[in-house]
N, C-alpha and C. Protein backbone atom coordinates (compact mmCIF):
# COMPACT_ATOMS: atom_id res chain seq x y z
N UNK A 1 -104.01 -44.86 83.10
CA UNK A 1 -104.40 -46.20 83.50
C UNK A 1 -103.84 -47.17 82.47
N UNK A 2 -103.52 -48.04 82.59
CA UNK A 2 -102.67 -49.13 81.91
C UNK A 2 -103.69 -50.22 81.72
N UNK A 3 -104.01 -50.65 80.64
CA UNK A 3 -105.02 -51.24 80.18
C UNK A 3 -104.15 -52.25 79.79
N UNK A 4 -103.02 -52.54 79.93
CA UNK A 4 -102.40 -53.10 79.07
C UNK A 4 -101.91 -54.17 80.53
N UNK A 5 -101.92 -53.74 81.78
CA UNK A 5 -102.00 -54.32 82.94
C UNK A 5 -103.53 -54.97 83.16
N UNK A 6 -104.92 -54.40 82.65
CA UNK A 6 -105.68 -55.36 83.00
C UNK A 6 -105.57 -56.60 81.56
N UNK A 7 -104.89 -56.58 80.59
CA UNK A 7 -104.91 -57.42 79.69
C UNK A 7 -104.22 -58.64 80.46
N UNK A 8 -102.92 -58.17 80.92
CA UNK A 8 -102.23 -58.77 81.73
C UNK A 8 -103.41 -60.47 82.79
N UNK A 9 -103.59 -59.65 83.32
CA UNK A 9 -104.90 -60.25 84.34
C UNK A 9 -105.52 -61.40 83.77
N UNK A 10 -105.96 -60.90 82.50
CA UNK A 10 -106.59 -61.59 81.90
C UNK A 10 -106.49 -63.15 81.25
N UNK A 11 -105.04 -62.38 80.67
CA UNK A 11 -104.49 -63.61 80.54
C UNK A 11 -103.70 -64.47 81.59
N UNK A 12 -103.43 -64.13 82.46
CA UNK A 12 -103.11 -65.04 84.03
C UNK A 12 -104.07 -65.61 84.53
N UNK A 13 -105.12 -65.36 84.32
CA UNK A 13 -106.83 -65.64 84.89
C UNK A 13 -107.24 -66.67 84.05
N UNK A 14 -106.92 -66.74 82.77
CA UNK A 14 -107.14 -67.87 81.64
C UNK A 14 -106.22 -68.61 81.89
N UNK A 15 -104.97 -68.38 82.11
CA UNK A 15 -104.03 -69.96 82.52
C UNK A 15 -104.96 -70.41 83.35
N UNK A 16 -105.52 -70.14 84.23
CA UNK A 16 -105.87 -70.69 85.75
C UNK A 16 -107.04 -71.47 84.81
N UNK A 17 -107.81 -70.68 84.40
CA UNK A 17 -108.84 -71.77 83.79
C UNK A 17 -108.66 -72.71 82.88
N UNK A 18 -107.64 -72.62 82.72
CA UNK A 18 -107.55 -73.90 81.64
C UNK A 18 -107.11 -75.14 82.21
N UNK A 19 -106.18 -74.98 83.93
CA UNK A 19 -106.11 -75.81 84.21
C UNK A 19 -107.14 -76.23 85.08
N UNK A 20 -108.32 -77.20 84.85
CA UNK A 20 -109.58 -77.09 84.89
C UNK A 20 -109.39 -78.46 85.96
N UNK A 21 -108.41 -79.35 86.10
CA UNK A 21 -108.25 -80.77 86.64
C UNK A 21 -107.80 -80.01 87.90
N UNK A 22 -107.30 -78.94 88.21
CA UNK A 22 -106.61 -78.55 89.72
C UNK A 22 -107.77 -78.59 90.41
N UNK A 23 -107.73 -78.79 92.18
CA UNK A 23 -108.67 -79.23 93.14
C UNK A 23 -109.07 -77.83 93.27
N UNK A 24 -110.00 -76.80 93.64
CA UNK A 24 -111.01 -75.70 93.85
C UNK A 24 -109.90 -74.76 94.84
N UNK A 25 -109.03 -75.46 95.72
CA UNK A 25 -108.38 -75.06 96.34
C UNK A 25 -106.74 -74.25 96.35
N UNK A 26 -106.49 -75.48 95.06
CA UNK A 26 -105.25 -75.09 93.95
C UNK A 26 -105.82 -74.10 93.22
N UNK A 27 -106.35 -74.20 92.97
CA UNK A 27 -107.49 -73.03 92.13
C UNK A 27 -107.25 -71.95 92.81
N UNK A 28 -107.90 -71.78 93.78
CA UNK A 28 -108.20 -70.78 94.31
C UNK A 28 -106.51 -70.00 95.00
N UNK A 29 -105.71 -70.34 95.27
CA UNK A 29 -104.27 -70.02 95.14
C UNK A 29 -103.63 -69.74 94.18
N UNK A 30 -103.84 -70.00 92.97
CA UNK A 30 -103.20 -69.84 91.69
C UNK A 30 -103.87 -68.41 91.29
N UNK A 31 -105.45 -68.23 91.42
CA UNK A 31 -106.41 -67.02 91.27
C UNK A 31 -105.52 -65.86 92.32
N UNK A 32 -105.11 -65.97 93.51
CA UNK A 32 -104.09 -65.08 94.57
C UNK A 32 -103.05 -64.86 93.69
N UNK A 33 -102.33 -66.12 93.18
CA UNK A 33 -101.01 -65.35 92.51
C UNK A 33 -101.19 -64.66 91.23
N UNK A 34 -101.85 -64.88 90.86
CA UNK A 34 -101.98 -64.03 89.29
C UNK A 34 -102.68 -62.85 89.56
N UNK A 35 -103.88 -62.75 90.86
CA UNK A 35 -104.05 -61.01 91.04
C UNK A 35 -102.88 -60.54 91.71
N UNK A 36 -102.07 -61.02 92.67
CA UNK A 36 -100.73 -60.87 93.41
C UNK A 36 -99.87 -60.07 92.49
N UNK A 37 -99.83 -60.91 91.32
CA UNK A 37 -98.45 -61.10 90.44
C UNK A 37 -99.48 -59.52 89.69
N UNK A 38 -100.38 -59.42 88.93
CA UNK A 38 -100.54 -58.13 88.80
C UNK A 38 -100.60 -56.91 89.66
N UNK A 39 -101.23 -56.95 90.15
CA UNK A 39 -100.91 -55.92 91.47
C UNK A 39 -99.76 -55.35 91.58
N UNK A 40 -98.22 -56.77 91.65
CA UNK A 40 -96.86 -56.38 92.31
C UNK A 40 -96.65 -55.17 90.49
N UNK A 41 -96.46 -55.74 89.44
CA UNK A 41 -96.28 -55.28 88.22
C UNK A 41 -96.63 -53.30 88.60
N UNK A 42 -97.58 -52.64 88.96
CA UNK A 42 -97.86 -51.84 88.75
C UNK A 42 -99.21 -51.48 89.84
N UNK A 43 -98.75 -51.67 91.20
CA UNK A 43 -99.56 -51.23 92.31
C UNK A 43 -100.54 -50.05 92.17
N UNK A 44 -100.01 -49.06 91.48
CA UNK A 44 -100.73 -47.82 91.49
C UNK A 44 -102.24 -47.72 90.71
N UNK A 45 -102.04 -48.91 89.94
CA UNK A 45 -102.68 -48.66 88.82
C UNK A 45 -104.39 -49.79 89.33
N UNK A 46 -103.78 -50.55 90.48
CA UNK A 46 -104.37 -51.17 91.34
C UNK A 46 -105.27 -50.58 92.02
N UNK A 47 -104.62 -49.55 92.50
CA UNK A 47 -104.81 -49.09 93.95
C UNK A 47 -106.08 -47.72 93.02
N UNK A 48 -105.67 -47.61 91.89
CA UNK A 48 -106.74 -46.57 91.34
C UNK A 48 -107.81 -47.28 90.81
N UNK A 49 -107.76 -48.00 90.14
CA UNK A 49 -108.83 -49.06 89.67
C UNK A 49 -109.70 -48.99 91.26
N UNK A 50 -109.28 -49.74 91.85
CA UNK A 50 -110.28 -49.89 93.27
C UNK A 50 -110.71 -48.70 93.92
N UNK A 51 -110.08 -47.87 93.65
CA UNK A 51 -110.53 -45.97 94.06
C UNK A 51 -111.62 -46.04 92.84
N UNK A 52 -111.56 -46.46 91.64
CA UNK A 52 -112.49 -45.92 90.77
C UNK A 52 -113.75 -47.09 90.49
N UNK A 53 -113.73 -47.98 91.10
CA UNK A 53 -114.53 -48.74 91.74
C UNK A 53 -115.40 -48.11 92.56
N UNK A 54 -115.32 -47.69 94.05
CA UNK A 54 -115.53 -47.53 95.20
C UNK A 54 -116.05 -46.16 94.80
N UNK A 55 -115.42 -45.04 93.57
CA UNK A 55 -116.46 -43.79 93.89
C UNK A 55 -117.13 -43.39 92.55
N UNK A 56 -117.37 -42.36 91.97
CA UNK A 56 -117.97 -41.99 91.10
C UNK A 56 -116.68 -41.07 89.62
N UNK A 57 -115.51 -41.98 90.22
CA UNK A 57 -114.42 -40.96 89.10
C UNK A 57 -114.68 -41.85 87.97
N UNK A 58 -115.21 -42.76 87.76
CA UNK A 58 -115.56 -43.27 86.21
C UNK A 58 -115.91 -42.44 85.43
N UNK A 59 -116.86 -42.01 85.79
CA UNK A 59 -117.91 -40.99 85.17
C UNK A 59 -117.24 -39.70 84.91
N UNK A 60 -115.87 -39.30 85.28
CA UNK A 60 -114.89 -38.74 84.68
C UNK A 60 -113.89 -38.66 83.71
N UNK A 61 -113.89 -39.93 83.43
CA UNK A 61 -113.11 -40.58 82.35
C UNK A 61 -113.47 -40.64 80.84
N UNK A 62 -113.13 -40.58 79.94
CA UNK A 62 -113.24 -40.93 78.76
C UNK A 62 -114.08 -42.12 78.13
N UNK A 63 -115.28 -41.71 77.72
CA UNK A 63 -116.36 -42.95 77.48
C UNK A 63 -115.29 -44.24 76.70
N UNK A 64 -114.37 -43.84 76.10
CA UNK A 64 -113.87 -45.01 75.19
C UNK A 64 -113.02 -45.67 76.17
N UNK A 65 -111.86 -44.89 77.11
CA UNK A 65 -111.35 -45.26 78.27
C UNK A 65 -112.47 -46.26 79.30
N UNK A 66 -113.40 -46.01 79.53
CA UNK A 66 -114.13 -46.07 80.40
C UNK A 66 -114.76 -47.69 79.69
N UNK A 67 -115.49 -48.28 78.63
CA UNK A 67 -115.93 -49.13 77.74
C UNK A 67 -114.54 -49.63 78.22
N UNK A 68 -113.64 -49.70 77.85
CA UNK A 68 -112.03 -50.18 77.64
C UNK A 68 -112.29 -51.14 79.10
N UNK A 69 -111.65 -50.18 80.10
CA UNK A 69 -111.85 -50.72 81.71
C UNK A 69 -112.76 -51.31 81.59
N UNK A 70 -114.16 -51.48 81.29
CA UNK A 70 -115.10 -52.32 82.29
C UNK A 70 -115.31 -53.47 81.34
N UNK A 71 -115.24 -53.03 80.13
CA UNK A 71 -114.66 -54.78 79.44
C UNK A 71 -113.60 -55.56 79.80
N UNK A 72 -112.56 -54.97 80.48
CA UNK A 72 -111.54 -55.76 80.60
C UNK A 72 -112.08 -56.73 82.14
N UNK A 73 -112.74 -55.56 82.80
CA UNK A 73 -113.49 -55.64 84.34
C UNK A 73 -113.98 -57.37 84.30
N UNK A 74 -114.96 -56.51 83.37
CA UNK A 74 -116.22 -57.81 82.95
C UNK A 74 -115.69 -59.38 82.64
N UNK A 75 -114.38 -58.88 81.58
CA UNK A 75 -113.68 -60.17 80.89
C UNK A 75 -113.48 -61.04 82.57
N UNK A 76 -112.44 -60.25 83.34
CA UNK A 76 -111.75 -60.80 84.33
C UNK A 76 -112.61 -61.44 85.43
N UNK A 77 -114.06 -60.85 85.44
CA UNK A 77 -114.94 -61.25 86.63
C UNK A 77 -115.42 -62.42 85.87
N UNK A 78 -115.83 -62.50 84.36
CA UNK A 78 -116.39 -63.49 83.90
C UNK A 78 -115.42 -65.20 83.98
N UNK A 79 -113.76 -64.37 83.55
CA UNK A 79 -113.33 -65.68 83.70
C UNK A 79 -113.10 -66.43 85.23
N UNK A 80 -113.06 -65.26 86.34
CA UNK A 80 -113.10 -66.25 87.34
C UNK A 80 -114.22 -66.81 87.70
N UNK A 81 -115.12 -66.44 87.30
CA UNK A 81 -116.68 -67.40 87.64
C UNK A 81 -116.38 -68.94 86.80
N UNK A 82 -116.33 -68.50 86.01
CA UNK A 82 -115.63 -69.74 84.72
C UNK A 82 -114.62 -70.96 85.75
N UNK A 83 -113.57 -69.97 86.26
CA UNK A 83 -112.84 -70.85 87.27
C UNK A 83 -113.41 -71.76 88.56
N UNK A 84 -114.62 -70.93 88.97
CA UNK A 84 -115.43 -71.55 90.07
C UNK A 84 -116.26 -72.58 89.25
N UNK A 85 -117.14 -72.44 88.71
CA UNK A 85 -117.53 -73.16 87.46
C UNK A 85 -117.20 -74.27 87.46
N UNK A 86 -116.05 -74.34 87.09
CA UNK A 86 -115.12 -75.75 86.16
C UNK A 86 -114.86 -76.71 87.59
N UNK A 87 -114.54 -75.52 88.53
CA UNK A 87 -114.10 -76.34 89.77
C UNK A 87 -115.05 -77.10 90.52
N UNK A 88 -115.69 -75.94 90.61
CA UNK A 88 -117.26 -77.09 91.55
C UNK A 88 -117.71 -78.12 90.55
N UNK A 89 -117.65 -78.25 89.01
CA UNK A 89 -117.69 -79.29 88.90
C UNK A 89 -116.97 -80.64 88.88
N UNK A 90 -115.85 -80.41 89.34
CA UNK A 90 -115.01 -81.86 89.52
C UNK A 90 -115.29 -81.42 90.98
N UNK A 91 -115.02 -81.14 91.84
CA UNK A 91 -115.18 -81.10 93.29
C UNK A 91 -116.72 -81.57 93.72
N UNK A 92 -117.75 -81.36 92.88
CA UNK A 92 -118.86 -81.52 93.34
C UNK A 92 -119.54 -80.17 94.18
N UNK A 93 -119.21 -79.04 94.43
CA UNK A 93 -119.98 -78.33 94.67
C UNK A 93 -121.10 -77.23 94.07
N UNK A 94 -122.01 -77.80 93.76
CA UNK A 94 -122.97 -77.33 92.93
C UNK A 94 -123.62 -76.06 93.21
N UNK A 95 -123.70 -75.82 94.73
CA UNK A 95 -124.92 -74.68 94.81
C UNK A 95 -124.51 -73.58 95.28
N UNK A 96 -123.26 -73.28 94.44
CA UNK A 96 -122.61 -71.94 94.90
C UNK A 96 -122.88 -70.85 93.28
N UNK A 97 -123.37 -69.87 93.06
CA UNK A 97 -123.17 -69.48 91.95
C UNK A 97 -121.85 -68.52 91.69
N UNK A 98 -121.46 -69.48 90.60
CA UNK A 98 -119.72 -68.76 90.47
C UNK A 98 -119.87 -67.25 90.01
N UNK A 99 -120.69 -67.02 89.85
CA UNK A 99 -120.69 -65.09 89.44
C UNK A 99 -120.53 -64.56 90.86
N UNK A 100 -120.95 -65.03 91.97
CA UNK A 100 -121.03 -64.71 93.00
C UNK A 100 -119.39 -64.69 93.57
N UNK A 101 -119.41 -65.89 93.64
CA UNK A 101 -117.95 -66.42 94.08
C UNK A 101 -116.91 -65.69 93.79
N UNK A 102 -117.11 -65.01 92.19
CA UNK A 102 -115.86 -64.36 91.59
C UNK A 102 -116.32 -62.86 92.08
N UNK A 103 -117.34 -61.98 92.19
CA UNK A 103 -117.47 -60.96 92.75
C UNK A 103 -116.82 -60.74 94.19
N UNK A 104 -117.10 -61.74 94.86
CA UNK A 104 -116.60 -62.17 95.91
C UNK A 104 -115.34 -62.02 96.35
N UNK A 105 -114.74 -62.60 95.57
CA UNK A 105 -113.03 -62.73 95.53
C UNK A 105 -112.09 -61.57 94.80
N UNK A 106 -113.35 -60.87 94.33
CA UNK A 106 -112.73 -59.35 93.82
C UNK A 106 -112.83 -58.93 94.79
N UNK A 107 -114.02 -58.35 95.19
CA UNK A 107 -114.33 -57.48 96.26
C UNK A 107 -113.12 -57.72 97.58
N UNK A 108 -112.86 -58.93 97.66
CA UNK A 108 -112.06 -59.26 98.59
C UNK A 108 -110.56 -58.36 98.32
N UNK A 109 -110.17 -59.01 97.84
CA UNK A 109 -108.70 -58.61 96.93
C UNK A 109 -108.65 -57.23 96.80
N UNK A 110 -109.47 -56.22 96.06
CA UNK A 110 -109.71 -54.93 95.66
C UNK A 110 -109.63 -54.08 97.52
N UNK A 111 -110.68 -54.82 98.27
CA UNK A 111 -111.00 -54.05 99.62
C UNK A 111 -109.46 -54.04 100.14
N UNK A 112 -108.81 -55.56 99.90
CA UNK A 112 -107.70 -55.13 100.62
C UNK A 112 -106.54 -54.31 100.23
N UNK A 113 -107.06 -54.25 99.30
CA UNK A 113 -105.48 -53.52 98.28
C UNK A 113 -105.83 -52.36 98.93
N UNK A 114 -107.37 -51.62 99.07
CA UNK A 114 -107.42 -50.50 99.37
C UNK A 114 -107.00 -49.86 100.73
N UNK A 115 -107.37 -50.83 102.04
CA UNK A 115 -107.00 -50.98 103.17
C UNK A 115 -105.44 -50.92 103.60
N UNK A 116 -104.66 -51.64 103.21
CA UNK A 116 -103.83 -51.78 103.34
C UNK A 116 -103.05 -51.02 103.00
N UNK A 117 -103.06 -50.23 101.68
CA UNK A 117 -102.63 -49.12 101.08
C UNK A 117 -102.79 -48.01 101.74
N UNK A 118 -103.86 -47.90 101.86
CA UNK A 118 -104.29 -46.44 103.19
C UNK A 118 -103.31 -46.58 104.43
N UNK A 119 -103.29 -48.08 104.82
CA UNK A 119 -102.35 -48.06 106.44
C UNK A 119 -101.03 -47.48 105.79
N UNK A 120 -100.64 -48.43 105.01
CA UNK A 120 -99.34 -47.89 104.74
C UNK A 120 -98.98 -46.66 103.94
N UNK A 121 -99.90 -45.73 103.63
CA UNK A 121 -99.72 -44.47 103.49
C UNK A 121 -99.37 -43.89 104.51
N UNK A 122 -100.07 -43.87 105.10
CA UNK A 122 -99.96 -43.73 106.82
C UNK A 122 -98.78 -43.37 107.73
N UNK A 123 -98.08 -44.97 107.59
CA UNK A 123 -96.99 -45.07 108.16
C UNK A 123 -96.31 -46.49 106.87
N UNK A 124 -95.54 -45.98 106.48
CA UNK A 124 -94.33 -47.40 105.49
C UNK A 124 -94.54 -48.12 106.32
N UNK A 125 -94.14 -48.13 107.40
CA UNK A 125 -93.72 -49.67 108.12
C UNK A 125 -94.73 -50.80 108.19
N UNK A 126 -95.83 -50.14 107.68
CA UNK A 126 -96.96 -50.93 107.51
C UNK A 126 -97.20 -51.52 106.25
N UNK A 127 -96.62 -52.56 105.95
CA UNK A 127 -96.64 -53.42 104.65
C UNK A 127 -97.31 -54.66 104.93
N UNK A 128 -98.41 -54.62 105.14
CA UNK A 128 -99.14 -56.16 105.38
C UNK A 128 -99.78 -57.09 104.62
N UNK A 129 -99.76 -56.06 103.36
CA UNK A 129 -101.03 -56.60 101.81
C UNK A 129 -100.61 -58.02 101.44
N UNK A 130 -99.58 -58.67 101.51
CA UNK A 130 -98.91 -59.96 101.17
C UNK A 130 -99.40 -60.78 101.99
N UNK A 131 -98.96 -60.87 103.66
CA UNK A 131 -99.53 -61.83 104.26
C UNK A 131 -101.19 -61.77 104.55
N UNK A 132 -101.59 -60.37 104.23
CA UNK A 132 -103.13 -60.30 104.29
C UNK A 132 -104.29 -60.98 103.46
N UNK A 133 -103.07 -60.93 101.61
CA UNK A 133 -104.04 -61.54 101.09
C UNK A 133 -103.77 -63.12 101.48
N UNK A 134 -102.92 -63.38 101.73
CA UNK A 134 -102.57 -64.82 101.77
C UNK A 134 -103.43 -65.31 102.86
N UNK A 135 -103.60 -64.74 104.03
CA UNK A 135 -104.72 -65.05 104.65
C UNK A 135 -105.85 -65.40 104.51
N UNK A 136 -106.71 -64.08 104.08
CA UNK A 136 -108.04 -64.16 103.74
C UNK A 136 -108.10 -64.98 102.23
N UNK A 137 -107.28 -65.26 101.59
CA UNK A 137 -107.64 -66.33 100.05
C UNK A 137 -107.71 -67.90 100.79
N UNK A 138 -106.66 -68.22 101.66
CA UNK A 138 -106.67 -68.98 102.38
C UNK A 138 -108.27 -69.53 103.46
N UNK A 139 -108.65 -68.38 104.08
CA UNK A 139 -110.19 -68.97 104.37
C UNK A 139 -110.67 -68.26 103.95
N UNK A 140 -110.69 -68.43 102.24
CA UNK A 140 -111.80 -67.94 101.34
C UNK A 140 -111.66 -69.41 100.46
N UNK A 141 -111.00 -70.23 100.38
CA UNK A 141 -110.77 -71.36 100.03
C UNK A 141 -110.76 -72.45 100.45
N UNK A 142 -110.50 -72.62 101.93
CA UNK A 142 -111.09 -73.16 102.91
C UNK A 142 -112.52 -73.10 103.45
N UNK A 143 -113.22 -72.43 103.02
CA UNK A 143 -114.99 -72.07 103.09
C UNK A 143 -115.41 -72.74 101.90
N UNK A 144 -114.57 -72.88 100.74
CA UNK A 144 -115.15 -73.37 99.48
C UNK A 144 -115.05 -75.31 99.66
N UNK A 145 -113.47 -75.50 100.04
CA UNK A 145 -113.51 -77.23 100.35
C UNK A 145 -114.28 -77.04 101.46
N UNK A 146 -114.66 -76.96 103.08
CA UNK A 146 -115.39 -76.87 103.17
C UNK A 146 -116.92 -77.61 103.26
N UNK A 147 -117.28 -76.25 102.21
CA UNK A 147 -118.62 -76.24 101.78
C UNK A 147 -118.40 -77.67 100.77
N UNK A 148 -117.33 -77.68 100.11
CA UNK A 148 -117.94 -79.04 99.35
C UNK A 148 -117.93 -80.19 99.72
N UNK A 149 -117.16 -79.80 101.04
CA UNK A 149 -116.90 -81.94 101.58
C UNK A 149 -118.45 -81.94 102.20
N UNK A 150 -119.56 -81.12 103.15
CA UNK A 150 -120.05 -80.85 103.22
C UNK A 150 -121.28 -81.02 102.20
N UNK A 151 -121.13 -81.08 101.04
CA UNK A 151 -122.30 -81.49 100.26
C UNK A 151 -122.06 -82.87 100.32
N UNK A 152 -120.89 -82.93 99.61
CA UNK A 152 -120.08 -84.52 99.29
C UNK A 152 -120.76 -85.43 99.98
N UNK A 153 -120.69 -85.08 101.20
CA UNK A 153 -121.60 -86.09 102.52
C UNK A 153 -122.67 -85.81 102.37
N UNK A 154 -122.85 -84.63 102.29
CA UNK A 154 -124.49 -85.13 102.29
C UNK A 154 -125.27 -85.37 101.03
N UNK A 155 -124.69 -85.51 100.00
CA UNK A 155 -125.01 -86.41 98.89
C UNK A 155 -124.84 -87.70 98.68
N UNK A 156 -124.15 -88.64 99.26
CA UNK A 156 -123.34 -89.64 99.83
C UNK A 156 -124.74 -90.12 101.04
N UNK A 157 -124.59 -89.45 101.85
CA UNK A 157 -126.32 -89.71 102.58
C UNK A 157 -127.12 -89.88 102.35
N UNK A 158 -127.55 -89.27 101.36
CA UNK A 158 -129.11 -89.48 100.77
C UNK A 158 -129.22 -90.47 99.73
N UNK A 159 -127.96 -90.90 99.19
CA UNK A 159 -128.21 -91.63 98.23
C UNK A 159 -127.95 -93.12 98.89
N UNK A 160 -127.30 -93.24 99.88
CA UNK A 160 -127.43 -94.04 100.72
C UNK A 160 -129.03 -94.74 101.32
N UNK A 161 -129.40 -93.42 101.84
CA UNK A 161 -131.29 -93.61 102.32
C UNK A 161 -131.94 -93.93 101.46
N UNK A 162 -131.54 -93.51 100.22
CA UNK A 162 -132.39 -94.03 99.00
C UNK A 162 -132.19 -95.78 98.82
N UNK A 163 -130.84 -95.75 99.08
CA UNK A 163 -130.73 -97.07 98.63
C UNK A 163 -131.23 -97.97 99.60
């Protein structure tokens, strides 16, 4: 396992947060290319991570190996919450909790790497993981603007009635 690929992540995941002024939506596309852009680097190492996710081969691994991975895990889930975070607060969407959001957008990403990988074990001709994720990040980001124009107004409303 290449630990040196989830370092990778990590630091692609911290560009994204630093640019803290991009709209939730830029955001959330930039978060696609930097798991994209790792993924393309070393697929396999992808595609096992999410196998060792999904079953009990952790618990096979090397406790120091094992500490290694789920810190790097932890780092990467923590900074994209960080990214939701920063975003809902210039966007205004408050009542989403970004730990959620970023579990979310793993789980997403990870399920499909796994899916897709299986088809195209299958049969090659089945290469869909590109336009798949681009899809689902797409209305997974579109649920997020959204949800915030959606508060927007109705914060905008009430403070209206108040007034």
């Amino acid at each position: 396992m290449s630990i040196r690929l989830l370092k990778h992540l990590n630091l692609r995941l911290q560009r994204v947060k630093e640019k803290s002024e991009m709209p939730i939506d830029q955001r959330v596309k930039a978060v696609q290319d930097a798991l994209s852009e790792s993924y393309e680097i070393d697929p396999p190492v992808f595609i096992t991570l999410s196998h060792l996710q999904a079953s009990e081969t952790l618990e096979n691994i090397s406790p120091d190996l094992f500490e290694q991975i789920m810190g790097l895990l932890r780092q990467s889930l923590d900074t994209l919450a960080d990214i939701f975070a920063n975003g809902m607060g210039n966007d205004g969407n408050l009542d989403r909790d970004p730990q959620k959001l970023a579990l979310i957008l793993w789980a997403l990403f990870s399920g499909l790497v796994l899916w897709e990988e299986s088809k195209r074990a299958l049969d090659p001709r089945k290469s869909f993981l590109k336009p798949t994720l681009s899809m689902a990040f797409e209305v997974f980001g579109r649920g997020l603007a959204q949800s915030t124009r959606k508060e927007v107004a109705g914060s905008i409303r009430s403070q209206l009635m108040e007034s």
